[in-house]
PDB file of N, CA and C in Angstrom:
ATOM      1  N   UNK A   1     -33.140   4.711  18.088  1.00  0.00           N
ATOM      2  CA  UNK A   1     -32.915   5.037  16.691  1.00  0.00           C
ATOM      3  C   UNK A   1     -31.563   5.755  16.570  1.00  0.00           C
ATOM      4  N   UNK A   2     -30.839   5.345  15.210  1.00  0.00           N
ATOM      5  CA  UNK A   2     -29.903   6.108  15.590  1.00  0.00           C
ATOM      6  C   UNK A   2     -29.777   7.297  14.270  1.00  0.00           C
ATOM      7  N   UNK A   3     -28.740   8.289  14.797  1.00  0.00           N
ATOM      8  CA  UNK A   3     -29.365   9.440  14.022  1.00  0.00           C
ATOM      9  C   UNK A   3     -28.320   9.820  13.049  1.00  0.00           C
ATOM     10  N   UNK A   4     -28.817  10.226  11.793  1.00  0.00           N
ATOM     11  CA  UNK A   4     -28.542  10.087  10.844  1.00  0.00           C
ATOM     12  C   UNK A   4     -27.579  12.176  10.869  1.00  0.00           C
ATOM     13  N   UNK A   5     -25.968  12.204  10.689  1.00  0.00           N
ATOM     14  CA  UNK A   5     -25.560  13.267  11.141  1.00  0.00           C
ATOM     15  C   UNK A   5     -25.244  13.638   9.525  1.00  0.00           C
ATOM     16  N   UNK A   6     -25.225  14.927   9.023  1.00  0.00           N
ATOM     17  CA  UNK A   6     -24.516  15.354   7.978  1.00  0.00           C
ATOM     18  C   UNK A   6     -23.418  16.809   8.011  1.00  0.00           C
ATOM     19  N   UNK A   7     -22.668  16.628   7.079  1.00  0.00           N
ATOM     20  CA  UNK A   7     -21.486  17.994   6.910  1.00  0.00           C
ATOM     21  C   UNK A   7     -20.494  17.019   7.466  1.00  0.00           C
ATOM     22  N   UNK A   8     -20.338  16.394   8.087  1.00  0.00           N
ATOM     23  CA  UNK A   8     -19.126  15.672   9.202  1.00  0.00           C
ATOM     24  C   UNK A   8     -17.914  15.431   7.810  1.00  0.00           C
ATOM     25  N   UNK A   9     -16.598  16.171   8.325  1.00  0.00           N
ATOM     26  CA  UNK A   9     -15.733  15.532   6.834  1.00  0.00           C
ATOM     27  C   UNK A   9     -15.014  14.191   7.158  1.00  0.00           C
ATOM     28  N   UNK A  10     -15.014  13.643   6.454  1.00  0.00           N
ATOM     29  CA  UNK A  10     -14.361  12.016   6.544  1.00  0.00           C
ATOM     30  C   UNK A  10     -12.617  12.741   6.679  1.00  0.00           C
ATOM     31  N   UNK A  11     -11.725  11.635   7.705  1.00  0.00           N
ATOM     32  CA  UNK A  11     -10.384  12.073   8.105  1.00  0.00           C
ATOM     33  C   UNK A  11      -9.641  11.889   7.089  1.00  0.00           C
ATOM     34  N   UNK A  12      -9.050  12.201   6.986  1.00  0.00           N
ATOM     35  CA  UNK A  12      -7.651  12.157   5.829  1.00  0.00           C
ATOM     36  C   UNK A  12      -7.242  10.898   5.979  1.00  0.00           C
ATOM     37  N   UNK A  13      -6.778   9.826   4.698  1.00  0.00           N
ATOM     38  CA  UNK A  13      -6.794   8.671   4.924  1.00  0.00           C
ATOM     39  C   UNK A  13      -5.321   8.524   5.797  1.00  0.00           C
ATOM     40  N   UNK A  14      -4.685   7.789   6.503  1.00  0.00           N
ATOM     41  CA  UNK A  14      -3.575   7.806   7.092  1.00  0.00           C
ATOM     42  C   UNK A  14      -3.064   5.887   6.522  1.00  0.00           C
ATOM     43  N   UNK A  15      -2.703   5.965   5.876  1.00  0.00           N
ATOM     44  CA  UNK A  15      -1.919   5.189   4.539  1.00  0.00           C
ATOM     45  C   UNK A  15      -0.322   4.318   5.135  1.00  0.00           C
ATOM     46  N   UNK A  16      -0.593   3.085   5.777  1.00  0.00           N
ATOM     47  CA  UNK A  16       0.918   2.805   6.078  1.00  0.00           C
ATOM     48  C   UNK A  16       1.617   2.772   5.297  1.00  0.00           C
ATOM     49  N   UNK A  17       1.683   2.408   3.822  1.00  0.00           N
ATOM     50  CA  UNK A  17       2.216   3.160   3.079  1.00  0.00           C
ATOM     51  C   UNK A  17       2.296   4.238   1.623  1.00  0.00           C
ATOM     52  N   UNK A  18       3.130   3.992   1.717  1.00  0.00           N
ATOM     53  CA  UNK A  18       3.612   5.342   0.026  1.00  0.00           C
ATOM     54  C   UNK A  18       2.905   5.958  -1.002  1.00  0.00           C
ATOM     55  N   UNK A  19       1.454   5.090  -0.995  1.00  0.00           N
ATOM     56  CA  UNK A  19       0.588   5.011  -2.424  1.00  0.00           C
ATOM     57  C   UNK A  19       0.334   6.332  -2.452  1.00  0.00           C
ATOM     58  N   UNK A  20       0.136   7.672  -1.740  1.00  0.00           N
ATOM     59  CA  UNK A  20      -0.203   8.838  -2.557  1.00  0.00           C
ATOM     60  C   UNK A  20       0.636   9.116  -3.369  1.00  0.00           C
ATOM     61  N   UNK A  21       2.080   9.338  -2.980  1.00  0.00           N
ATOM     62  CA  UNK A  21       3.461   9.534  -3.737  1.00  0.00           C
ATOM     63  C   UNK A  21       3.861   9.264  -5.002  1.00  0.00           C
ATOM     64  N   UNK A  22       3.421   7.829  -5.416  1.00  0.00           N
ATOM     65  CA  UNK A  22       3.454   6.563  -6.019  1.00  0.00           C
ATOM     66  C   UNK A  22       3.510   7.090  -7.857  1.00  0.00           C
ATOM     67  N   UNK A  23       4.475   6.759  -8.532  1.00  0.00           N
ATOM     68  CA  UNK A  23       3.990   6.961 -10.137  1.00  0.00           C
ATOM     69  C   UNK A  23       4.688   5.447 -10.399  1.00  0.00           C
ATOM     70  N   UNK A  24       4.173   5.409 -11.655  1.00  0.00           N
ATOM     71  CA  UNK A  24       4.364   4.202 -12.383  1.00  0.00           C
ATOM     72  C   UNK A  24       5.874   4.022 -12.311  1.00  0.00           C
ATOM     73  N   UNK A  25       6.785   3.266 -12.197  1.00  0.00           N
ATOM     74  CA  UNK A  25       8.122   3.004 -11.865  1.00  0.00           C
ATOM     75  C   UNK A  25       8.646   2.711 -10.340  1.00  0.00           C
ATOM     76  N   UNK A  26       8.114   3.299  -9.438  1.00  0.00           N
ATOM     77  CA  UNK A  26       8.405   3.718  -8.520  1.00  0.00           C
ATOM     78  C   UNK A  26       8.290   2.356  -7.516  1.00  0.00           C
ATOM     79  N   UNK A  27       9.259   1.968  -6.523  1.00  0.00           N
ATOM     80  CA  UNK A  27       8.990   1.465  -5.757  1.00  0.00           C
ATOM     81  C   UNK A  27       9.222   1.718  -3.749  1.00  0.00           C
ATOM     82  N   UNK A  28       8.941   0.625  -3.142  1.00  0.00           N
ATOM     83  CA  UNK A  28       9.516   0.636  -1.647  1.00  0.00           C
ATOM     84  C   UNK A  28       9.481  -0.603  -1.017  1.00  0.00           C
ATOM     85  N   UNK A  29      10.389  -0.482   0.000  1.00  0.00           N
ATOM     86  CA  UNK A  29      10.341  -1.496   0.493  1.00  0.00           C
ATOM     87  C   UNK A  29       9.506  -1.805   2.237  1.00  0.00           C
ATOM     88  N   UNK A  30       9.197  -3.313   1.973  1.00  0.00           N
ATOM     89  CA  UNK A  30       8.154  -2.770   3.648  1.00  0.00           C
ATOM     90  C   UNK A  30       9.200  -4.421   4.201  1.00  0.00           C
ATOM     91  N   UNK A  31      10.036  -4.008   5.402  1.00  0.00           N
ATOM     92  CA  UNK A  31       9.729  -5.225   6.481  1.00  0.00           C
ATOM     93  C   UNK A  31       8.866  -5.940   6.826  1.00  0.00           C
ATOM     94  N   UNK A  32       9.232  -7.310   6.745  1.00  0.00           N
ATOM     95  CA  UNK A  32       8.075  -7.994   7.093  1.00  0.00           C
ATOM     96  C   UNK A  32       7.911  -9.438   6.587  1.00  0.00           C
ATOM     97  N   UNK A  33       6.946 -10.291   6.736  1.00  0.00           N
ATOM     98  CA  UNK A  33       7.276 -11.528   5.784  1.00  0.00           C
ATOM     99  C   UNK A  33       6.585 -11.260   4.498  1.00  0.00           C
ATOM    100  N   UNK A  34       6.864 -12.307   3.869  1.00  0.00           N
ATOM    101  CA  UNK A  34       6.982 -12.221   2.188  1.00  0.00           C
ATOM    102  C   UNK A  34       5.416 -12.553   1.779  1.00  0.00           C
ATOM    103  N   UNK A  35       4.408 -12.862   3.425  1.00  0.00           N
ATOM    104  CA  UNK A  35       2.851 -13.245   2.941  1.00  0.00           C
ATOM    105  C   UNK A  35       2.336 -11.673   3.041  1.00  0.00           C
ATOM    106  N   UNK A  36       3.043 -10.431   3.414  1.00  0.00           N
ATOM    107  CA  UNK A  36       2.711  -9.435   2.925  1.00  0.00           C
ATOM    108  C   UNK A  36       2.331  -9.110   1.228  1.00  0.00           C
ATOM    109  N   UNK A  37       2.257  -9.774   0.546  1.00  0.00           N
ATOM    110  CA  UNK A  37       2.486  -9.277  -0.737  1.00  0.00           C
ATOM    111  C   UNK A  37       0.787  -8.944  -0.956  1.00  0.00           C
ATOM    112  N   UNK A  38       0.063 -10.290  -0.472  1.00  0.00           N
ATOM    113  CA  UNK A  38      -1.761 -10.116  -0.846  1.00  0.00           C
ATOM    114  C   UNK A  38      -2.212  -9.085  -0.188  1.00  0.00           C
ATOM    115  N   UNK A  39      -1.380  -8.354   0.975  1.00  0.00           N
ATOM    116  CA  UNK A  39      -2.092  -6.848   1.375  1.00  0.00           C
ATOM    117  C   UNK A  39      -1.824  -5.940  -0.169  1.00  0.00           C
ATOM    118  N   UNK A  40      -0.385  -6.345  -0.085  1.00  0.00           N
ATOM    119  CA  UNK A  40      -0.100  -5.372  -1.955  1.00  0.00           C
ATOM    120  C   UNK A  40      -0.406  -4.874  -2.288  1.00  0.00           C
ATOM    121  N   UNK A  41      -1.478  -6.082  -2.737  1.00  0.00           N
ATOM    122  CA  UNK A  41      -2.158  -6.092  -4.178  1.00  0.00           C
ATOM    123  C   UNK A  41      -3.204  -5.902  -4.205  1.00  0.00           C
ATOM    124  N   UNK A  42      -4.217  -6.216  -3.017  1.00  0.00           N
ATOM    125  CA  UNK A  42      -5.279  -5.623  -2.893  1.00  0.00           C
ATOM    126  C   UNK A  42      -5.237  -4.185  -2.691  1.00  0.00           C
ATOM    127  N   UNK A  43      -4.430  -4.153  -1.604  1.00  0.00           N
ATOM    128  CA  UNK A  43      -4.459  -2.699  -1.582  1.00  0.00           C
ATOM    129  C   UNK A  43      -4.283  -1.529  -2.751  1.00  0.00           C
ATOM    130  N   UNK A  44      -3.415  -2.513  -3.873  1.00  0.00           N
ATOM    131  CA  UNK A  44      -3.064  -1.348  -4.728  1.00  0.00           C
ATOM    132  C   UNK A  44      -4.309  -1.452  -6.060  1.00  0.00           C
ATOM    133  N   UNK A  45      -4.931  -2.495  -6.147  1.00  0.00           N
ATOM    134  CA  UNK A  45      -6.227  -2.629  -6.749  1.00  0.00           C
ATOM    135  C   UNK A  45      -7.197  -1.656  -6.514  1.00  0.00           C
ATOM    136  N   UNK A  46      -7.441  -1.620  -5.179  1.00  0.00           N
ATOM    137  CA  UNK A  46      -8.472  -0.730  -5.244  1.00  0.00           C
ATOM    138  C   UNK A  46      -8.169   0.493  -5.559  1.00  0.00           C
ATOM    139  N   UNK A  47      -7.181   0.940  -5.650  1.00  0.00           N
ATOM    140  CA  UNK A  47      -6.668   2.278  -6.578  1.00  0.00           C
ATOM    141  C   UNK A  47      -6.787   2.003  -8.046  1.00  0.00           C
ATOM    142  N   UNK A  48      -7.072   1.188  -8.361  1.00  0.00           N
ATOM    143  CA  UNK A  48      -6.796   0.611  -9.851  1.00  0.00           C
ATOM    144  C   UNK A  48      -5.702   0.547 -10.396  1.00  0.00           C
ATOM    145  N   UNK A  49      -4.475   0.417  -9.779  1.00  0.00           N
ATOM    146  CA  UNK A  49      -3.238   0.156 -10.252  1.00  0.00           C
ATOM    147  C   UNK A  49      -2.640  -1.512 -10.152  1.00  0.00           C
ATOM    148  N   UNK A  50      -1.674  -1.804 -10.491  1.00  0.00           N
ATOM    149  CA  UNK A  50      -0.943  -2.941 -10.626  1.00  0.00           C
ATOM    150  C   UNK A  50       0.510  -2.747 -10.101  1.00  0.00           C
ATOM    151  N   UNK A  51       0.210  -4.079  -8.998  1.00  0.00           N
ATOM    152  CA  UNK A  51       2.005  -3.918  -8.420  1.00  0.00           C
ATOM    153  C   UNK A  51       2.767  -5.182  -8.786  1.00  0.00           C
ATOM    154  N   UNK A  52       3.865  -4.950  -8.744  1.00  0.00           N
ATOM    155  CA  UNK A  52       4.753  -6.444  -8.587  1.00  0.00           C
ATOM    156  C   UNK A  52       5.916  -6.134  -7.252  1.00  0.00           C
ATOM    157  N   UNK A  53       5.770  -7.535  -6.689  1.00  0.00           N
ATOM    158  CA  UNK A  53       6.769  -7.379  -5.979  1.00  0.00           C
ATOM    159  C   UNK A  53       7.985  -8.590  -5.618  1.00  0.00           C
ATOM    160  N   UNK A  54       8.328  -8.736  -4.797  1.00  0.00           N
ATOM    161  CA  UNK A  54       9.902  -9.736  -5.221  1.00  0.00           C
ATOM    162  C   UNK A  54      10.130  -9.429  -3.235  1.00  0.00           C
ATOM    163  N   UNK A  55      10.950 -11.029  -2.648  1.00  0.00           N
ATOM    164  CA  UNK A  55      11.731 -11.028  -1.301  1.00  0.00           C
ATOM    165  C   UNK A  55      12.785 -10.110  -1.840  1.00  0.00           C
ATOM    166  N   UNK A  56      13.156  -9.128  -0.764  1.00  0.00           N
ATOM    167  CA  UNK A  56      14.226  -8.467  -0.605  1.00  0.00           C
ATOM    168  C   UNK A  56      15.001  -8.657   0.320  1.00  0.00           C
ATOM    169  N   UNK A  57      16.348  -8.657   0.776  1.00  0.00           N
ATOM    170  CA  UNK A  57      16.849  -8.407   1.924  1.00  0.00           C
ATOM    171  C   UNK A  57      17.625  -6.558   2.061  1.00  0.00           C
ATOM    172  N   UNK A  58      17.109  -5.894   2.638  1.00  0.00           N
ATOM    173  CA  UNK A  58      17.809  -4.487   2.463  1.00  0.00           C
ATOM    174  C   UNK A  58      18.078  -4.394   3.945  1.00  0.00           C
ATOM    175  N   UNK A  59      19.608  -4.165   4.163  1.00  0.00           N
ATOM    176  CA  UNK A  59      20.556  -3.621   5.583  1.00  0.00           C
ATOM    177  C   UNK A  59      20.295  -4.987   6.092  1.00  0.00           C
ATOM    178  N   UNK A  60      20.242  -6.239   6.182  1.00  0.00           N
ATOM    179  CA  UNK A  60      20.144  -7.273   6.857  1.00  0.00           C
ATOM    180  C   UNK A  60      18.474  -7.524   7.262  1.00  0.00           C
ATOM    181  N   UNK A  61      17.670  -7.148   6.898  1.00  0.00           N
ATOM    182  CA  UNK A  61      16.203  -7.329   6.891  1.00  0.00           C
ATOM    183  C   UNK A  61      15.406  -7.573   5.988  1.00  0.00           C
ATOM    184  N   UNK A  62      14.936  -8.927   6.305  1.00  0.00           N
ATOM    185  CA  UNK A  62      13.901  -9.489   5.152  1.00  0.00           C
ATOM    186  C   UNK A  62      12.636  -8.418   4.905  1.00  0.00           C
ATOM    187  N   UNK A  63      12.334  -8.536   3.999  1.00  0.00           N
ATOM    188  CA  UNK A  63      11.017  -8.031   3.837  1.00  0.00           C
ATOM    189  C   UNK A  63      10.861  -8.129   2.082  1.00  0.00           C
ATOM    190  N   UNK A  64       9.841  -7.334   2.277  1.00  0.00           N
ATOM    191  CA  UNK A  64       9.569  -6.937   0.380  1.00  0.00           C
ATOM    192  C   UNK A  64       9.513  -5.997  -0.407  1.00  0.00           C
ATOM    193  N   UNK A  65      10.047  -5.970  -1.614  1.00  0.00           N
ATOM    194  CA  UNK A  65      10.036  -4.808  -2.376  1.00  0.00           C
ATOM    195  C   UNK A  65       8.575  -4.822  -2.914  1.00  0.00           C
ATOM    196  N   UNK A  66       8.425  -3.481  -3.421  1.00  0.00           N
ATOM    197  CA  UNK A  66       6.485  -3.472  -4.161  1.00  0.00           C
ATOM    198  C   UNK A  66       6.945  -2.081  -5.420  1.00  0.00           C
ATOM    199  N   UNK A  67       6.305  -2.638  -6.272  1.00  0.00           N
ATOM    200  CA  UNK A  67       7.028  -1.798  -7.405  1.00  0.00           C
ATOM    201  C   UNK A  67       5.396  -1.353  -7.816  1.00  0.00           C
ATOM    202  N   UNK A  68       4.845  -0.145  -8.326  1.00  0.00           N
ATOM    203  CA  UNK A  68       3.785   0.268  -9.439  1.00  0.00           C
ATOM    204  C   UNK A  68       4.474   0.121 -11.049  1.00  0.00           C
ATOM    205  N   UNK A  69       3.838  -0.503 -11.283  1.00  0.00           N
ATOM    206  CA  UNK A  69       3.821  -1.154 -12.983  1.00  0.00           C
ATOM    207  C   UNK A  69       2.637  -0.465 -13.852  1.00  0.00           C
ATOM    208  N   UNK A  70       1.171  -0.262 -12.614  1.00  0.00           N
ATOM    209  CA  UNK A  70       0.460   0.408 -13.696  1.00  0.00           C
ATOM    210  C   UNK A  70      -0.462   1.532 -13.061  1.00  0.00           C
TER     211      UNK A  70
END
């Protein structure tokens, strides 16, 4: 059986990126390919916000910009 523990605090979320920071306007950019975007958006859903994002190239590296809109 396994046993059921209480008081234990859940860890601090450790976030690859920015979203605590985050206000409406605000963006960043993540390296990487451009099928990053559906982490995004899910990810930024379950916060209940709305992102947009766009291919970037910043310093010679592809990746993507991710903007909060809402």
């Amino acid at each position: 059986m396994i046993k059921i523990d209480k008081g234990v605090p859940v860890p601090e979320s450790r976030h690859k990126y920015p979203w605590k920071g985050m206000k409406v306007g605000d963006s960043f950019f993540v390296p990487g390919p451009y099928s990053l975007r559906c982490n995004m958006y899910s990810s930024a859903k379950n916060k209940g916000w709305l992102v947009r994002t766009a291919r970037e190239t910043n310093k010679g590296v592809e990746g993507l910009r991710v903007w909060r809109v809402k």
